[in-house]
Protein backbone atom coordinates (compact mmCIF):
# COMPACT_ATOMS: atom_id res chain seq x y z
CA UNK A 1 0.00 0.00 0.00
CA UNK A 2 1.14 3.34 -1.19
CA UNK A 3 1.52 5.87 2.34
CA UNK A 4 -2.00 8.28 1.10
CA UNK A 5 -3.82 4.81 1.19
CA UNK A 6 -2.26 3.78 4.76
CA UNK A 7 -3.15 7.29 6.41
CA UNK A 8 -6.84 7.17 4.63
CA UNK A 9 -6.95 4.03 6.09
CA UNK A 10 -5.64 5.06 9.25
CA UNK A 11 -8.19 7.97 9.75
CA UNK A 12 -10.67 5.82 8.40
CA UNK A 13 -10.41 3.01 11.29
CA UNK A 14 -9.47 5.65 13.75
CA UNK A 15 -13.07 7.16 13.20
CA UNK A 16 -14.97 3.69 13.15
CA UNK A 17 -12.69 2.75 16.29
CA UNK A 18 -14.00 6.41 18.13
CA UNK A 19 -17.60 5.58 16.85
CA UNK A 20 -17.37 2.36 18.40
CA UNK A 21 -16.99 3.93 21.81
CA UNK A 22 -13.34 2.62 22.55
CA UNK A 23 -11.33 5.86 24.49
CA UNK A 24 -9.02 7.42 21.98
CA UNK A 25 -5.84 6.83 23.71
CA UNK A 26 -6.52 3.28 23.19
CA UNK A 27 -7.45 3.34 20.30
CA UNK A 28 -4.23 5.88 19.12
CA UNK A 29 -2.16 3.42 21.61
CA UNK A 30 -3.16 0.09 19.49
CA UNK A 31 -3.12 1.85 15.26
CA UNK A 32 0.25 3.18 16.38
CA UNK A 33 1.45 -0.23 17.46
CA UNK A 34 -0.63 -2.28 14.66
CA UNK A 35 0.74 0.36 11.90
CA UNK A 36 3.77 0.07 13.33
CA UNK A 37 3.73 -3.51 12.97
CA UNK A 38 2.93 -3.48 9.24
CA UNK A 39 5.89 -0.53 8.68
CA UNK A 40 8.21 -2.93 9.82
CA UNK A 41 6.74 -6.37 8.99
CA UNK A 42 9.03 -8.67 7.25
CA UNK A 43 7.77 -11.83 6.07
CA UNK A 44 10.73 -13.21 4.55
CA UNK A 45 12.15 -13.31 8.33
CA UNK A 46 9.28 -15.65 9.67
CA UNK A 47 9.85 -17.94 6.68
CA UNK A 48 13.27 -18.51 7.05
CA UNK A 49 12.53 -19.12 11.06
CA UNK A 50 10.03 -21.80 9.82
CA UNK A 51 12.39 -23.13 7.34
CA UNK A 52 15.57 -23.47 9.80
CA UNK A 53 13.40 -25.13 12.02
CA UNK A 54 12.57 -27.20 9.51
CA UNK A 55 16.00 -28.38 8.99
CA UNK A 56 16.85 -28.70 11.83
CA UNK A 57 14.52 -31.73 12.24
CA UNK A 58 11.98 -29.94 15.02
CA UNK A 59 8.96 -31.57 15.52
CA UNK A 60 5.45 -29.51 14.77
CA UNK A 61 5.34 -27.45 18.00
CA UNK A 62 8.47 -26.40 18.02
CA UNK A 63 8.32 -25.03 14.13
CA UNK A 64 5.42 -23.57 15.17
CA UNK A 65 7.32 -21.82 18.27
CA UNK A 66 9.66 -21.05 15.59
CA UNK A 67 7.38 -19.26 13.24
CA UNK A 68 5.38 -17.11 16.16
CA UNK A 69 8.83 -16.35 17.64
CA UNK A 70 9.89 -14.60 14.21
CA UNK A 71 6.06 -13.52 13.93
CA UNK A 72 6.56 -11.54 16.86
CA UNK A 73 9.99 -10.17 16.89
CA UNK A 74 9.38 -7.12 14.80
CA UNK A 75 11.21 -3.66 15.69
CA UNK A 76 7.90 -2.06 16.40
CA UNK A 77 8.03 -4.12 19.99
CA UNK A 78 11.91 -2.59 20.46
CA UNK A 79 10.65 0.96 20.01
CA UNK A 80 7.38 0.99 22.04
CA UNK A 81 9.41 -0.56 24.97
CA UNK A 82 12.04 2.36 24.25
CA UNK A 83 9.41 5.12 24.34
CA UNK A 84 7.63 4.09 26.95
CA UNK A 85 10.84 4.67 28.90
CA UNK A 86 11.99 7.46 27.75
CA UNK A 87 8.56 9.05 28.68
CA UNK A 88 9.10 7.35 32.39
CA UNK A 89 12.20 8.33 32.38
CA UNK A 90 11.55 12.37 31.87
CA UNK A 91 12.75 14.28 35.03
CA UNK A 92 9.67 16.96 34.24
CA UNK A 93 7.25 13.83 35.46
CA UNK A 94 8.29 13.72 39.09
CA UNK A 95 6.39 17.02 39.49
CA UNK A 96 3.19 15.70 38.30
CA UNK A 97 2.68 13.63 41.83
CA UNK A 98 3.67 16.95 43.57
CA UNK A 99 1.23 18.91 41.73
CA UNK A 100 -1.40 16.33 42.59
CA UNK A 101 -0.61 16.49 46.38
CA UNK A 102 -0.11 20.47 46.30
CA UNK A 103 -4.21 20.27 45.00
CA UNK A 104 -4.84 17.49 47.42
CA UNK A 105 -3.86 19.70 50.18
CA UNK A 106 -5.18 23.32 49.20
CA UNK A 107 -8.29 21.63 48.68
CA UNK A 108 -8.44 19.66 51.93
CA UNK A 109 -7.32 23.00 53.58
CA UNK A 110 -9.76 25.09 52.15
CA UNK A 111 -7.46 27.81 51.11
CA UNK A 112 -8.88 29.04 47.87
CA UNK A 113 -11.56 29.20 49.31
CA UNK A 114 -10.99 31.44 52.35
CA UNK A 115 -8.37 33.55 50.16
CA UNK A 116 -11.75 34.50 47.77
CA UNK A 117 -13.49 35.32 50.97
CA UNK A 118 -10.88 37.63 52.36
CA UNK A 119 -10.13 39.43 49.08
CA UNK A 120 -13.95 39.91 48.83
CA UNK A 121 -14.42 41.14 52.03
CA UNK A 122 -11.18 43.52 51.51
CA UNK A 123 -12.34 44.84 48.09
CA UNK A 124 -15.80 45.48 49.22
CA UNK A 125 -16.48 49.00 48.50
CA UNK A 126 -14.75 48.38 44.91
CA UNK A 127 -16.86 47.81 42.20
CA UNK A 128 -17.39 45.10 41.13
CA UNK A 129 -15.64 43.61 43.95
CA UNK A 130 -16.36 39.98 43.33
CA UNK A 131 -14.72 40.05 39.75
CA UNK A 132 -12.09 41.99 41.46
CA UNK A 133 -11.25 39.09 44.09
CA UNK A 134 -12.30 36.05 41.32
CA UNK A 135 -9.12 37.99 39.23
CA UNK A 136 -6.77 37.92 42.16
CA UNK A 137 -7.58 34.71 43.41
CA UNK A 138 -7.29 33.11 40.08
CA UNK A 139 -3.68 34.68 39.27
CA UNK A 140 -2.50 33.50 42.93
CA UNK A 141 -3.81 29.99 42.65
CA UNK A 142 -2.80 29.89 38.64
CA UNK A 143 0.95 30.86 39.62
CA UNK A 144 1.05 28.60 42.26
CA UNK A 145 -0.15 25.20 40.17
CA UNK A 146 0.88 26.35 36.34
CA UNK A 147 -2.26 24.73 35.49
CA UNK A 148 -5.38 27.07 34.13
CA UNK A 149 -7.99 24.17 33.95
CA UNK A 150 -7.79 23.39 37.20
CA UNK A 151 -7.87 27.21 38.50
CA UNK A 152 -10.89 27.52 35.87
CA UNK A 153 -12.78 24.77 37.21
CA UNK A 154 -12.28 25.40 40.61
CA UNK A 155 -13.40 29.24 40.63
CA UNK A 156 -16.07 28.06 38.21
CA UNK A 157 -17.04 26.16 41.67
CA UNK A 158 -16.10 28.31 43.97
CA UNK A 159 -16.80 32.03 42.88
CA UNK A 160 -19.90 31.52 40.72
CA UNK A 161 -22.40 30.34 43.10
CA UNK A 162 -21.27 33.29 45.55
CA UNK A 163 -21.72 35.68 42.22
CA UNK A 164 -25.17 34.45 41.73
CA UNK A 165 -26.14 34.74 45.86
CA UNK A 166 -24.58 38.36 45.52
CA UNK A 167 -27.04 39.28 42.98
């Protein structure tokens, strides 16, 4: 297959594969490896596998072993073991469990929460003071995780409701 006809056919079963309800990192996880599979396949290498054994004088099972062994050591397995590493092995991952305790604990603490009280009780007689605190509070919290969806969600929580009773 010409490489037009592999990505049609690609975007083709990644779309039936989405339709079909399986989550798309799966489904990206398993074309990569199954295209990856069929980049590198060689066929003449499981034949001559077969064919040693063969020759050798091995009895069915073991040309059998022989043929699935070859069937299955393409380079594709190499480089997904390889990546997967690399990606574990990426010193920007350790903060990820940090980042999830640092939440853990602001949220068990409350302290977004009392920070958008005290910044709306100290900008008061502003107008507007509520958008005034939600703006502080959100650049505070957003410097202190580096993440905006979670400071989005949480003042979507947190400051709207108080918004609506302020009304």
């Amino acid at each position: 297959m010409t490489d037009p006809q592999v990505a049609i056919l690609m975007l083709g079963l990644f779309i039936f594969l989405i339709m079909l309800g399986f989550p798309i990192a799966f489904t990206l996880m398993g074309m990569a490896v199954g295209f990856g599979y069929y980049a590198y396949f060689d066929g003449r290498r499981m034949w001559r596998a077969y064919d040693r054994a063969i020759e050798e004088g091995a009895g069915f099972f073991e040309q059998i072993e022989a043929y699935i062994g070859a069937f299955l050591n393409n380079r594709i397995f190499d480089l997904f073991v390889n990546q997967t590493y690399s990606v574990m092995a990426n010193d920007v991952l350790t903060a990820v469990p940090l980042f999830l305790f640092m939440g853990y604990i602001v949220e068990r603490a409350n302290i977004v929460a009392r920070l958008f009280g005290t910044l709306n009780i100290a900008a008061r007689n502003l107008p507007g003071s509520m958008a005034v605190a939600s703006l502080i509070t959100c650049a505070l919290f957003a410097t202190a995780t580096g993440i905006v969806g979670a400071v989005v969600t949480l003042m979507g929580l947190l400051a709207f409701p108080a918004m609506l009773r302020a009304r």
